[in-house]
N, C-alpha and C. Protein backbone atom coordinates (compact mmCIF):
# COMPACT_ATOMS: atom_id res chain seq x y z
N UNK A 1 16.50 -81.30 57.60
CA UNK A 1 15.97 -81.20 56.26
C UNK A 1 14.50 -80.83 56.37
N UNK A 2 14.12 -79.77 56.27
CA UNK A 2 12.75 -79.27 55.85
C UNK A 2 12.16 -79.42 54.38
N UNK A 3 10.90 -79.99 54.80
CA UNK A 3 9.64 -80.60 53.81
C UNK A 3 9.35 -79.53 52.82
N UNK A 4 10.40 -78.89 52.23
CA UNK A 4 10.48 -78.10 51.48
C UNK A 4 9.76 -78.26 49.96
N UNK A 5 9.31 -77.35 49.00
CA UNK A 5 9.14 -78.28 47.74
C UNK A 5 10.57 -78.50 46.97
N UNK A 6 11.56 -77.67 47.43
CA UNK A 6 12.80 -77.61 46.51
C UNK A 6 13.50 -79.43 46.95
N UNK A 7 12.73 -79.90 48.38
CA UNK A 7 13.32 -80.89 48.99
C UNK A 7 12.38 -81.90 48.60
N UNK A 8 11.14 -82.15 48.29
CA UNK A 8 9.94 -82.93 47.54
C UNK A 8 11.05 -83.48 46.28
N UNK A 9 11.37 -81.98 45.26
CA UNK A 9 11.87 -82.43 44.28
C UNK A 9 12.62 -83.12 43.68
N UNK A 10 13.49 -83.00 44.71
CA UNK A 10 15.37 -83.54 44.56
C UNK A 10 14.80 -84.85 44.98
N UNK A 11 13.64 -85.03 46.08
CA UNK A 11 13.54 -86.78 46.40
C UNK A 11 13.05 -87.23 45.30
N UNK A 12 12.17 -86.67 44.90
CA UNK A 12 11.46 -87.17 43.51
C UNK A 12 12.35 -87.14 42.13
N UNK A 13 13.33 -86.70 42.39
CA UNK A 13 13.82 -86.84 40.82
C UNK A 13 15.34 -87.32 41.15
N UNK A 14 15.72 -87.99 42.36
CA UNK A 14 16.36 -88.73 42.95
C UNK A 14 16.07 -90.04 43.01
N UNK A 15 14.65 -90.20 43.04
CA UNK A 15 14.21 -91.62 43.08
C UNK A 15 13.33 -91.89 41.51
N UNK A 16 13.20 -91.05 40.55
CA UNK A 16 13.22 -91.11 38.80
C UNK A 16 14.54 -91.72 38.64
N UNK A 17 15.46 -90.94 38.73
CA UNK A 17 17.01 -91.44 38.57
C UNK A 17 17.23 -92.91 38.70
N UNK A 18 16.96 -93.35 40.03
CA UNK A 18 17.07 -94.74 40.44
C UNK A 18 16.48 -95.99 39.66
N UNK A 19 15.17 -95.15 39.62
CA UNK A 19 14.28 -96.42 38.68
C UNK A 19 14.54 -96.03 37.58
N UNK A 20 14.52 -95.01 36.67
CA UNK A 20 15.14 -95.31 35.72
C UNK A 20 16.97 -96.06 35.40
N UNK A 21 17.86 -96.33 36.32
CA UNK A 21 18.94 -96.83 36.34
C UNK A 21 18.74 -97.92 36.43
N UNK A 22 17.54 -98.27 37.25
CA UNK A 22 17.29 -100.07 37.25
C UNK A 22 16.54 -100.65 36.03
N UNK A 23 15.70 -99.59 35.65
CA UNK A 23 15.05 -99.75 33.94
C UNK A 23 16.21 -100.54 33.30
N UNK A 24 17.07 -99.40 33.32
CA UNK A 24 18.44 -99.52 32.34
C UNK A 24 19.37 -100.96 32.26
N UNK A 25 19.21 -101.01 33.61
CA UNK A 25 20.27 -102.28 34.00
C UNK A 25 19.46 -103.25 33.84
N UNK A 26 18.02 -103.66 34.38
CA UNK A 26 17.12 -104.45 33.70
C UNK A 26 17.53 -104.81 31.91
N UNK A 27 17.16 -104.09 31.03
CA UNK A 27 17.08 -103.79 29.69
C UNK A 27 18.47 -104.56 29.41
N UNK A 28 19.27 -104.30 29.89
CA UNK A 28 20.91 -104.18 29.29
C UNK A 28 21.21 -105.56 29.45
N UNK A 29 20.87 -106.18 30.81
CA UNK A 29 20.77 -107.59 31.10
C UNK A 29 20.16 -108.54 30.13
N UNK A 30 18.75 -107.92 29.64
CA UNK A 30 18.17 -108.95 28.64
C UNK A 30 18.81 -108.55 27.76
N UNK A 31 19.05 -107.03 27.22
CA UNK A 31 20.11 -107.88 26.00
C UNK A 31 21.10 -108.51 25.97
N UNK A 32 21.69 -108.55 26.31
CA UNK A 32 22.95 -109.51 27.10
C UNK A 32 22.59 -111.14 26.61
N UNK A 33 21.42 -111.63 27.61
CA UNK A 33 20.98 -112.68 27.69
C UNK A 33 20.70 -113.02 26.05
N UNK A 34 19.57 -111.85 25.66
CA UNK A 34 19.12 -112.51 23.70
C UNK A 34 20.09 -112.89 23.37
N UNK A 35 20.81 -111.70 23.29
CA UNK A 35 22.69 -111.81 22.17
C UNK A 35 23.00 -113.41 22.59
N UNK A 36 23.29 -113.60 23.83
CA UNK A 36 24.00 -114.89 24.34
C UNK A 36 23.54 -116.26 23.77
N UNK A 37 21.59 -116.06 24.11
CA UNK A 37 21.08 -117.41 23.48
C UNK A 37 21.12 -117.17 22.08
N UNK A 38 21.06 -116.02 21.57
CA UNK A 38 21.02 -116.15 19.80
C UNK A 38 22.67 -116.70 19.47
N UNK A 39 23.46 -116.30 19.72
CA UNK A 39 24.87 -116.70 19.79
C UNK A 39 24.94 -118.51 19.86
N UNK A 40 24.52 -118.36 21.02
CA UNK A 40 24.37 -120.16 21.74
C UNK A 40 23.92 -121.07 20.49
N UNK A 41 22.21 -120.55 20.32
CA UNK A 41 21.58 -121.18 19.13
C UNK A 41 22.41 -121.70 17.88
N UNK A 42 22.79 -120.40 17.14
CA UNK A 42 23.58 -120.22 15.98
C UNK A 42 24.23 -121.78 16.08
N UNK A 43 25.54 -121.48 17.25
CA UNK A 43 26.63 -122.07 17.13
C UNK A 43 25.94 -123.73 17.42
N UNK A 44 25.09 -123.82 18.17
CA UNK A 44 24.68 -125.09 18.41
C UNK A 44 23.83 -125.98 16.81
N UNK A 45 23.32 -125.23 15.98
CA UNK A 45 23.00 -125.16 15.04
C UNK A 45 24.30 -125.55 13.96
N UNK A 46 25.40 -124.78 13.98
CA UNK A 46 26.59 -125.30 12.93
C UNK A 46 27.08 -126.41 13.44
N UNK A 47 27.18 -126.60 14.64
CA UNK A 47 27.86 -128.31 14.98
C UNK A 47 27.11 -129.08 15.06
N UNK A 48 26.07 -128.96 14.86
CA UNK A 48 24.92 -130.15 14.63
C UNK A 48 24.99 -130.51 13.25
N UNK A 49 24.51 -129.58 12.57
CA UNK A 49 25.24 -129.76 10.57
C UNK A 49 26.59 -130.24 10.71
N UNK A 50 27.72 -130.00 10.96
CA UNK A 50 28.90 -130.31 10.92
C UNK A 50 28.92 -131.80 11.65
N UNK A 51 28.67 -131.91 12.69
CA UNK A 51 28.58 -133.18 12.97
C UNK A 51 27.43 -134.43 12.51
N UNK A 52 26.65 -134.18 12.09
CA UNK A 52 25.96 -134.17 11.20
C UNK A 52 26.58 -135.01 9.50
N UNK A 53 26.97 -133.99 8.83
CA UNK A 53 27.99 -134.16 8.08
C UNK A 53 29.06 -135.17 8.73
N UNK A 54 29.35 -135.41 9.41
CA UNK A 54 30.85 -136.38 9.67
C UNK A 54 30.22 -137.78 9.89
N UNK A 55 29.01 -137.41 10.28
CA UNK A 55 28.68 -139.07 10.92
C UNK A 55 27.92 -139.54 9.52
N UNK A 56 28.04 -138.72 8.58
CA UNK A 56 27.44 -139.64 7.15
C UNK A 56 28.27 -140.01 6.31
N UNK A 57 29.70 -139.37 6.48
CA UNK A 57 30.65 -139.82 6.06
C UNK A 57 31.27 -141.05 6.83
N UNK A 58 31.10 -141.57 7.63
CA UNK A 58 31.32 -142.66 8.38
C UNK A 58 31.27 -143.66 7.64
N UNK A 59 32.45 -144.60 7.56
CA UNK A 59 32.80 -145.94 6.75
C UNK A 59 32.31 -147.33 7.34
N UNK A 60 32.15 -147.49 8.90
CA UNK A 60 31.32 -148.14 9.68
C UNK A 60 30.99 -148.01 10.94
N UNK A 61 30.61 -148.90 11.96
CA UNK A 61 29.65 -148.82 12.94
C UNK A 61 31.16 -147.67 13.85
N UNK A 62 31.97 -148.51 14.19
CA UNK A 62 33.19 -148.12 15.04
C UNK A 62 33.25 -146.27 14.88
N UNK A 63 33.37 -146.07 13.54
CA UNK A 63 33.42 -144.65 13.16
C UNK A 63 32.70 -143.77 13.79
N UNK A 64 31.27 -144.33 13.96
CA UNK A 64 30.56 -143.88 14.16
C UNK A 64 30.44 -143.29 15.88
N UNK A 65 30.61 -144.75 16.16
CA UNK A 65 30.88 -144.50 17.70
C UNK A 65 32.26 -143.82 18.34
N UNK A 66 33.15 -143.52 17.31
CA UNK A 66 34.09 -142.55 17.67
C UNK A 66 34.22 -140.83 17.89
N UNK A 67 33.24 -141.12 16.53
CA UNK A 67 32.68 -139.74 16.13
C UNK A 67 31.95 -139.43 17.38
N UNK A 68 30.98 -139.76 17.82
CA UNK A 68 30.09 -139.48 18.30
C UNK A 68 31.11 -138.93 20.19
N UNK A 69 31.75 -140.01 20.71
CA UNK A 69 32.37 -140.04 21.50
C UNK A 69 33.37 -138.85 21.41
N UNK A 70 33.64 -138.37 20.30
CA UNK A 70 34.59 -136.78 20.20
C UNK A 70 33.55 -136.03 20.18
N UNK A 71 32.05 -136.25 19.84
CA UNK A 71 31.44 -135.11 20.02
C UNK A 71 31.04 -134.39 21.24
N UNK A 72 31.21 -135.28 22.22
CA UNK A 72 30.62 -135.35 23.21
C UNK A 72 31.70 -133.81 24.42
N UNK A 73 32.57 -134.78 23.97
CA UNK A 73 33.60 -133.11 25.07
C UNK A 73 33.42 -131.68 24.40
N UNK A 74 33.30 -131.56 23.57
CA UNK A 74 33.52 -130.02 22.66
C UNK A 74 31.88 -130.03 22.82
N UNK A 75 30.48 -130.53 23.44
CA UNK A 75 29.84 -129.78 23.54
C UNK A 75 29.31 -129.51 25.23
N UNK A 76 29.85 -130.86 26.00
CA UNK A 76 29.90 -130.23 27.57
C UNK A 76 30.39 -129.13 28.02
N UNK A 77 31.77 -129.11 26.79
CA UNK A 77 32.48 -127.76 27.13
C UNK A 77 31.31 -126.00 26.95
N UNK A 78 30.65 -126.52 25.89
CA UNK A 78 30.00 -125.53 25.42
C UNK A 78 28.92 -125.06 26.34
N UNK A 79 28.48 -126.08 27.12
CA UNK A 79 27.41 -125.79 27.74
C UNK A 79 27.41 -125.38 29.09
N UNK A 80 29.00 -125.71 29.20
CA UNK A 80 29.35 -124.99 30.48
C UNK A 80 29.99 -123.53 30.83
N UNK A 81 30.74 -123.52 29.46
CA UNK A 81 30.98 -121.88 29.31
C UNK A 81 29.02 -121.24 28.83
N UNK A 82 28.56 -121.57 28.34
CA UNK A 82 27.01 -120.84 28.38
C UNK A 82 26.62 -120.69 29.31
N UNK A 83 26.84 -121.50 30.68
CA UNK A 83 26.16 -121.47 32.25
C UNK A 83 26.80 -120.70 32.77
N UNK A 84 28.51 -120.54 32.55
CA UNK A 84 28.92 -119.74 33.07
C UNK A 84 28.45 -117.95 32.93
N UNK A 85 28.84 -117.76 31.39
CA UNK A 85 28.32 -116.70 30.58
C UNK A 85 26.63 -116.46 31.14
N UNK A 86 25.59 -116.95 31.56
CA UNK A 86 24.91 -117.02 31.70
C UNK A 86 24.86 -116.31 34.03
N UNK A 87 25.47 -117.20 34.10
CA UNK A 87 25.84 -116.69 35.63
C UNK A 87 26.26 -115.22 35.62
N UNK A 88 27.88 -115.11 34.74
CA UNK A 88 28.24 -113.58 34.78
C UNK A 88 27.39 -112.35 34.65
N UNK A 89 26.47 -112.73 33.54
CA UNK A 89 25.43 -111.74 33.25
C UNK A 89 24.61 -111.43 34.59
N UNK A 90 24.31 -112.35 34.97
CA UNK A 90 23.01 -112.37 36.09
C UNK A 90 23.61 -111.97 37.35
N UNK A 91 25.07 -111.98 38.07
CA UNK A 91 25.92 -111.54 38.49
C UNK A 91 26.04 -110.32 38.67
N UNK A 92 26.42 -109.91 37.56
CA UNK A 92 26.81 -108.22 36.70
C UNK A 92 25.54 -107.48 37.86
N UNK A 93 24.62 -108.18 36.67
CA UNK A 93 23.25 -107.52 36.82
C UNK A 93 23.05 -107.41 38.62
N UNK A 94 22.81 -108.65 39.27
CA UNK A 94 22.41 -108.28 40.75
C UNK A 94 23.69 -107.29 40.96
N UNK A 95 24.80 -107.31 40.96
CA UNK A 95 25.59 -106.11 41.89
C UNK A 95 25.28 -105.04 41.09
N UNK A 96 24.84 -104.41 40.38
CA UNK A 96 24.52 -103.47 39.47
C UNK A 96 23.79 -102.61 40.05
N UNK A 97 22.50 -103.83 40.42
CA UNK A 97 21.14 -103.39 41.36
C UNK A 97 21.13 -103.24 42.46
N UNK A 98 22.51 -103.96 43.26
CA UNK A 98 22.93 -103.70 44.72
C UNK A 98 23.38 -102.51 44.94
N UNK A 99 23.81 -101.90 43.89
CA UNK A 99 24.58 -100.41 43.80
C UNK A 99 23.67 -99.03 44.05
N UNK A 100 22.67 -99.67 43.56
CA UNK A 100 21.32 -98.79 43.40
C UNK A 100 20.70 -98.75 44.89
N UNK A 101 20.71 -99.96 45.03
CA UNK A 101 19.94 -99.92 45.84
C UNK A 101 20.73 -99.42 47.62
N UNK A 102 21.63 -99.70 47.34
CA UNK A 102 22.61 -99.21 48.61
C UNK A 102 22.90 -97.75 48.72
N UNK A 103 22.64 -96.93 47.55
CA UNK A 103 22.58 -95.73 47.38
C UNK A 103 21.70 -95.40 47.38
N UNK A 104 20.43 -95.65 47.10
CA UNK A 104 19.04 -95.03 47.50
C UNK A 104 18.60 -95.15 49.37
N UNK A 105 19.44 -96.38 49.66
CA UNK A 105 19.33 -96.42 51.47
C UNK A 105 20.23 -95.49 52.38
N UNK A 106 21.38 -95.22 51.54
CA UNK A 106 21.85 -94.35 51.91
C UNK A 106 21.25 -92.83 51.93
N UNK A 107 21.17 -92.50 51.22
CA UNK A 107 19.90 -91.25 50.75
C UNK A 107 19.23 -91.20 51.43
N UNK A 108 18.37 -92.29 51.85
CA UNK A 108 17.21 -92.10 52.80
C UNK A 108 17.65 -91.96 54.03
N UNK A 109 18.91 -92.63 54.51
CA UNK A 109 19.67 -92.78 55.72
C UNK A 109 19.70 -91.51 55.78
N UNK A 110 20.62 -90.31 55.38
CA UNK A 110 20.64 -88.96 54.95
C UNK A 110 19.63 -87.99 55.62
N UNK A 111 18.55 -88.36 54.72
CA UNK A 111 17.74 -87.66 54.96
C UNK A 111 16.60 -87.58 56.59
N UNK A 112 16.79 -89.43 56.91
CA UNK A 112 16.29 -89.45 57.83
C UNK A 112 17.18 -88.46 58.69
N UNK A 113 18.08 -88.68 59.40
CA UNK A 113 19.06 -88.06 59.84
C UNK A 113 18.91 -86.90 60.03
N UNK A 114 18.77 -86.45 59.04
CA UNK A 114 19.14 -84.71 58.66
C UNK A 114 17.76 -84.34 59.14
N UNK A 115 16.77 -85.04 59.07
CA UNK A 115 15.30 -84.78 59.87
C UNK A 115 14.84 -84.49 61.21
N UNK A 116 16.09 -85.60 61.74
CA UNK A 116 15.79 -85.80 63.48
C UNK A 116 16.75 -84.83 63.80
N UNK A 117 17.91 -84.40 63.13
CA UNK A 117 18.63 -83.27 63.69
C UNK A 117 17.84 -82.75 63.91
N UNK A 118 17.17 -81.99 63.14
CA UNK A 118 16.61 -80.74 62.76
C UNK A 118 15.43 -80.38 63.64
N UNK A 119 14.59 -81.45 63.81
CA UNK A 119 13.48 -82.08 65.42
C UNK A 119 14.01 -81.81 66.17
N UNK A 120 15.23 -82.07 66.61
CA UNK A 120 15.67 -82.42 67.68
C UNK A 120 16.52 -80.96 68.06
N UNK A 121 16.54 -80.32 67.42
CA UNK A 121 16.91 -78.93 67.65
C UNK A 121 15.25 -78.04 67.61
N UNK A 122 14.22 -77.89 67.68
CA UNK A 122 13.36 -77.67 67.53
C UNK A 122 11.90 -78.40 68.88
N UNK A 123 12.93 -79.69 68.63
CA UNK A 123 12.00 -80.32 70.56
C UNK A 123 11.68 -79.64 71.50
N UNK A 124 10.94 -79.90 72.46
CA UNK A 124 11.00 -79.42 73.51
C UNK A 124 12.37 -80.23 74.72
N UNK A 125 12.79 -79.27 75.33
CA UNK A 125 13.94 -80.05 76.49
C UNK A 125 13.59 -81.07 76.94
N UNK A 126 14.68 -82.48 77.05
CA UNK A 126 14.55 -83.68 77.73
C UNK A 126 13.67 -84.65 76.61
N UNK A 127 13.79 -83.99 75.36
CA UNK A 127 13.55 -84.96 73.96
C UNK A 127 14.17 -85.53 73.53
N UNK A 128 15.97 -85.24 74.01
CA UNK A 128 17.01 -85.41 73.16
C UNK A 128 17.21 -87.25 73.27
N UNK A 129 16.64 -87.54 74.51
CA UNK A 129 16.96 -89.06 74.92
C UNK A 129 16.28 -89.47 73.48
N UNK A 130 14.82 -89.54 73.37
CA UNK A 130 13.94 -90.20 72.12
C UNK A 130 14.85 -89.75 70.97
N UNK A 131 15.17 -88.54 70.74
CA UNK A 131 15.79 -88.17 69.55
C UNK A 131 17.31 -89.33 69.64
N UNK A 132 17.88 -89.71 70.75
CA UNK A 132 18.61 -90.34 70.75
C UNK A 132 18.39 -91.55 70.31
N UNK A 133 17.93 -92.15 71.14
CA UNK A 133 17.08 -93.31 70.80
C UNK A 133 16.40 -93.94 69.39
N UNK A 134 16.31 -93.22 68.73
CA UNK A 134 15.69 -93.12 67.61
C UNK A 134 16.87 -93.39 66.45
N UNK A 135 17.90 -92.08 66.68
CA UNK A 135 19.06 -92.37 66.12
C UNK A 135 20.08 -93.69 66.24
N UNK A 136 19.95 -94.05 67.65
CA UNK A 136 20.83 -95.55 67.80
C UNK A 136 20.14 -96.85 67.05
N UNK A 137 18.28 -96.75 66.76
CA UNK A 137 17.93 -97.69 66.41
C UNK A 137 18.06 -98.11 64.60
N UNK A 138 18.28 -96.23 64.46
CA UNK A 138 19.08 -96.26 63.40
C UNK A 138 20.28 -96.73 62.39
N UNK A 139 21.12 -96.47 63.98
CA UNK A 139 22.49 -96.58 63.60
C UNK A 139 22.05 -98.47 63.14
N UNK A 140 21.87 -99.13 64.24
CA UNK A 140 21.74 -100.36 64.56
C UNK A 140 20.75 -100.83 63.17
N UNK A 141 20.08 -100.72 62.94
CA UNK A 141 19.56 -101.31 61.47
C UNK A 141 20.69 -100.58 60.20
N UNK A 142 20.98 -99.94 60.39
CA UNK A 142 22.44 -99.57 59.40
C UNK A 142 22.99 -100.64 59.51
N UNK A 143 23.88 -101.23 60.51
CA UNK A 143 24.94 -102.05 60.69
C UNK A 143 24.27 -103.45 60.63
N UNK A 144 23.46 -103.83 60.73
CA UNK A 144 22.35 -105.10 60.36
C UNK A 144 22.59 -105.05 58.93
N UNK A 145 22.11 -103.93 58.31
CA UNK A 145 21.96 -103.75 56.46
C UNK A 145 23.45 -104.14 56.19
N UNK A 146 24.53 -103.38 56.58
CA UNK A 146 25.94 -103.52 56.29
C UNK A 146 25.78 -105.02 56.11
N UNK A 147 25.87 -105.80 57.45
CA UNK A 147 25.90 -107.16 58.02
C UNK A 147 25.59 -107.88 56.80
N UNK A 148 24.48 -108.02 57.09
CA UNK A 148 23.41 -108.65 55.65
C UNK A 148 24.16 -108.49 54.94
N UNK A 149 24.70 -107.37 54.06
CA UNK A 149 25.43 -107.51 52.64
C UNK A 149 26.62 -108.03 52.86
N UNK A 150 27.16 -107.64 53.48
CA UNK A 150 28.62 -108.65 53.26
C UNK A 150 28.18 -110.18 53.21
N UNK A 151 27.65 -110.28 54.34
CA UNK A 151 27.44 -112.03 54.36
C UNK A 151 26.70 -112.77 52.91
N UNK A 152 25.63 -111.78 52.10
CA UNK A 152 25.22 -112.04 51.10
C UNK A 152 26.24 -112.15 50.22
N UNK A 153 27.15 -111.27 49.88
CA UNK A 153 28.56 -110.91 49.03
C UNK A 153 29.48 -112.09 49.40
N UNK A 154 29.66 -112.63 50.30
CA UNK A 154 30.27 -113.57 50.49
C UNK A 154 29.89 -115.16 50.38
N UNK A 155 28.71 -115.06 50.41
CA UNK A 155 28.01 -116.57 50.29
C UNK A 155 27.97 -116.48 48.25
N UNK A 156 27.66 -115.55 47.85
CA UNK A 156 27.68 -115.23 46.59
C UNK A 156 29.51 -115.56 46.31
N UNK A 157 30.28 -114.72 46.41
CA UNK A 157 31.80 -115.26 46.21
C UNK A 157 31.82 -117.28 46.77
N UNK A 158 31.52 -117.26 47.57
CA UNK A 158 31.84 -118.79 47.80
C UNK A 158 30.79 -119.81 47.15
N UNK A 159 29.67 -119.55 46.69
CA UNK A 159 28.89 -119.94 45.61
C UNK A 159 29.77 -120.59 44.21
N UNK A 160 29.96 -119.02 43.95
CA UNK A 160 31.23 -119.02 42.73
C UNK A 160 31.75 -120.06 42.81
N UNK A 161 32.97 -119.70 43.96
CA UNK A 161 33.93 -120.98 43.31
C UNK A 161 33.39 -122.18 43.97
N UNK A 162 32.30 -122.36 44.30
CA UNK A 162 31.88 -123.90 44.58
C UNK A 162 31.69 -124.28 42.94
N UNK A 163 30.95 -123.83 42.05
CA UNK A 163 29.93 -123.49 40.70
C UNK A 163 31.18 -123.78 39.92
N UNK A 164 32.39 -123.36 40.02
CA UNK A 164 33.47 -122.79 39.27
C UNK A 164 34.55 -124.21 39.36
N UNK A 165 34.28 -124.87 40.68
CA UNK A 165 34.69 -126.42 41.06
C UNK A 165 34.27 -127.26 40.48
N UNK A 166 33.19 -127.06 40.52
CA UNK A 166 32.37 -128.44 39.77
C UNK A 166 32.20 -128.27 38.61
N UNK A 167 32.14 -127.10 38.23
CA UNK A 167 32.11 -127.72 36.77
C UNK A 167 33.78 -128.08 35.75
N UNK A 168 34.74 -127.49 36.83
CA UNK A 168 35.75 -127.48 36.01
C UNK A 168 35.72 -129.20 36.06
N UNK A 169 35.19 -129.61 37.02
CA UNK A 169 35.19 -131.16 37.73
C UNK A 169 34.85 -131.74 37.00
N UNK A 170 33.41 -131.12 36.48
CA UNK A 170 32.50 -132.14 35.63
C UNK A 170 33.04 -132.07 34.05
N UNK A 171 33.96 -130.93 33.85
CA UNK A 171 34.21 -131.10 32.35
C UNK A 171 35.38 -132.15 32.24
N UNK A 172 36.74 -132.47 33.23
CA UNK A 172 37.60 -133.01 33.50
C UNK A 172 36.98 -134.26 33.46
N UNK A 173 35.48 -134.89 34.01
CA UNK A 173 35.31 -136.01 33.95
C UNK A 173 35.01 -136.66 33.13
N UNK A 174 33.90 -135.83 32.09
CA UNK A 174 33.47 -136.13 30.55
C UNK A 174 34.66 -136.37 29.88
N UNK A 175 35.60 -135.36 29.66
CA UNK A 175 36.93 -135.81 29.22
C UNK A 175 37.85 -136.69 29.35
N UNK A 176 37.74 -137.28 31.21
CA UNK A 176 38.12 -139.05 30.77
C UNK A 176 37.32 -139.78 30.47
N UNK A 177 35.94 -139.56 30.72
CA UNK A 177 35.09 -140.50 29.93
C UNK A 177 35.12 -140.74 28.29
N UNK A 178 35.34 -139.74 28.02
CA UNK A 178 35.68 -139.42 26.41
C UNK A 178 36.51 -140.15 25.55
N UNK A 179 37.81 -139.93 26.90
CA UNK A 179 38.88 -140.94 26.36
C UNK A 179 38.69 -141.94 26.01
N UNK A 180 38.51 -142.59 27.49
CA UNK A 180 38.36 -143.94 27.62
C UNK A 180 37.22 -144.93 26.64
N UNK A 181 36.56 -144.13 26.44
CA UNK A 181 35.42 -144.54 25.20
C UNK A 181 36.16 -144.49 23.81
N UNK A 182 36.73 -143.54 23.35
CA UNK A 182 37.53 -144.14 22.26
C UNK A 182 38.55 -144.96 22.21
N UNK A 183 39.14 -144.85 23.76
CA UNK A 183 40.19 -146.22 23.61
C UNK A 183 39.75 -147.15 23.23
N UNK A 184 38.35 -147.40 23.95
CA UNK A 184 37.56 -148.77 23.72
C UNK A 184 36.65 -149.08 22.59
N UNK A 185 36.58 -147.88 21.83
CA UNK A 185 35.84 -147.84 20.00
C UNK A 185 37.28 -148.45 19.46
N UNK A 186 38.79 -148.01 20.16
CA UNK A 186 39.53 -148.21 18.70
C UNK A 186 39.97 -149.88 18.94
N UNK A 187 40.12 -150.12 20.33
CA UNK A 187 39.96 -151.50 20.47
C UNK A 187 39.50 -153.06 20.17
């Protein structure tokens, strides 16, 4: 690949492309996120009035503490689908940016490449070792980068369902707690 300007350009409006795609995916993420907490808000807002409303209708103390004890699962639940919803987004978003960014290393991979050929046809004789050399240290931080991502991709997947355990855990537990608290209000 010669330092061409036709070859300046394509890098330069190869790497516009990029940052503007991460602009994009940036942007798209926060809206995501507003929508979600304005959503969140809202709804956290009507069951507060609504519950609200029930506990003034309450005939005595017991009621009260029943009420309150049903309120309690329908909003752990809520707050755990929001963490979740909240994870997916942020999720989305990093592999989004991993995409980008694995394609802009590639590119450069490319180009390096296509550079040292091109040297290396152009060397003087008994260069080819360095030109070699150069290329293996290549190859070898390639397969490091590979490395790295999978193991990242995978600690990320096993994250998940650790995240995805516990909370199904922790909502299962509020919910016998739940119970067992109104058994013992109606008692």
């Amino acid at each position: 690949m010669a330092f061409t300007p036709e070859n300046i350009a394509a890098a330069n409006k190869n790497g516009i492309e990029a940052l503007l795609t991460l602009a994009n995916t940036a942007f798209a993420s926060t809206e995501r996120l507003a929508a979600l907490n304005l959503n969140t808000a809202r709804s956290l807002l009507e069951d507060s009035v609504a519950n609200t409303k029930s506990l003034l209708g309450a005939k005595d103390v017991q009621d009260i503490v029943s009420l309150q004890s049903g309120f309690v699962q329908p909003a752990i639940e809520k707050v755990v689908a929001y963490s979740r919803s909240v994870y997916e987004i942020v999720s989305q978003t990093q592999e989004e940016l991993s995409k980008v960014v694995e394609a802009q290393v590639g590119e450069v991979n490319k180009a390096v490449t296509s550079t040292l050929d091109q040297a290396a046809k152009q060397a003087p004789a008994g260069s080819d070792v360095a030109v070699a050399a150069v290329k293996s240290a290549i190859a070898a931080a390639n397969s490091a980068y590979d490395s790295i991502a999978k193991a990242t991709k995978q600690a990320v997947e096993l994250a998940e369902a650790n995240v995805n355990a516990a909370t199904s855990a922790t909502v299962r537990a509020v919910g016998a707690a739940s119970t067992t608290a109104k058994k013992k209000a109606a008692a």
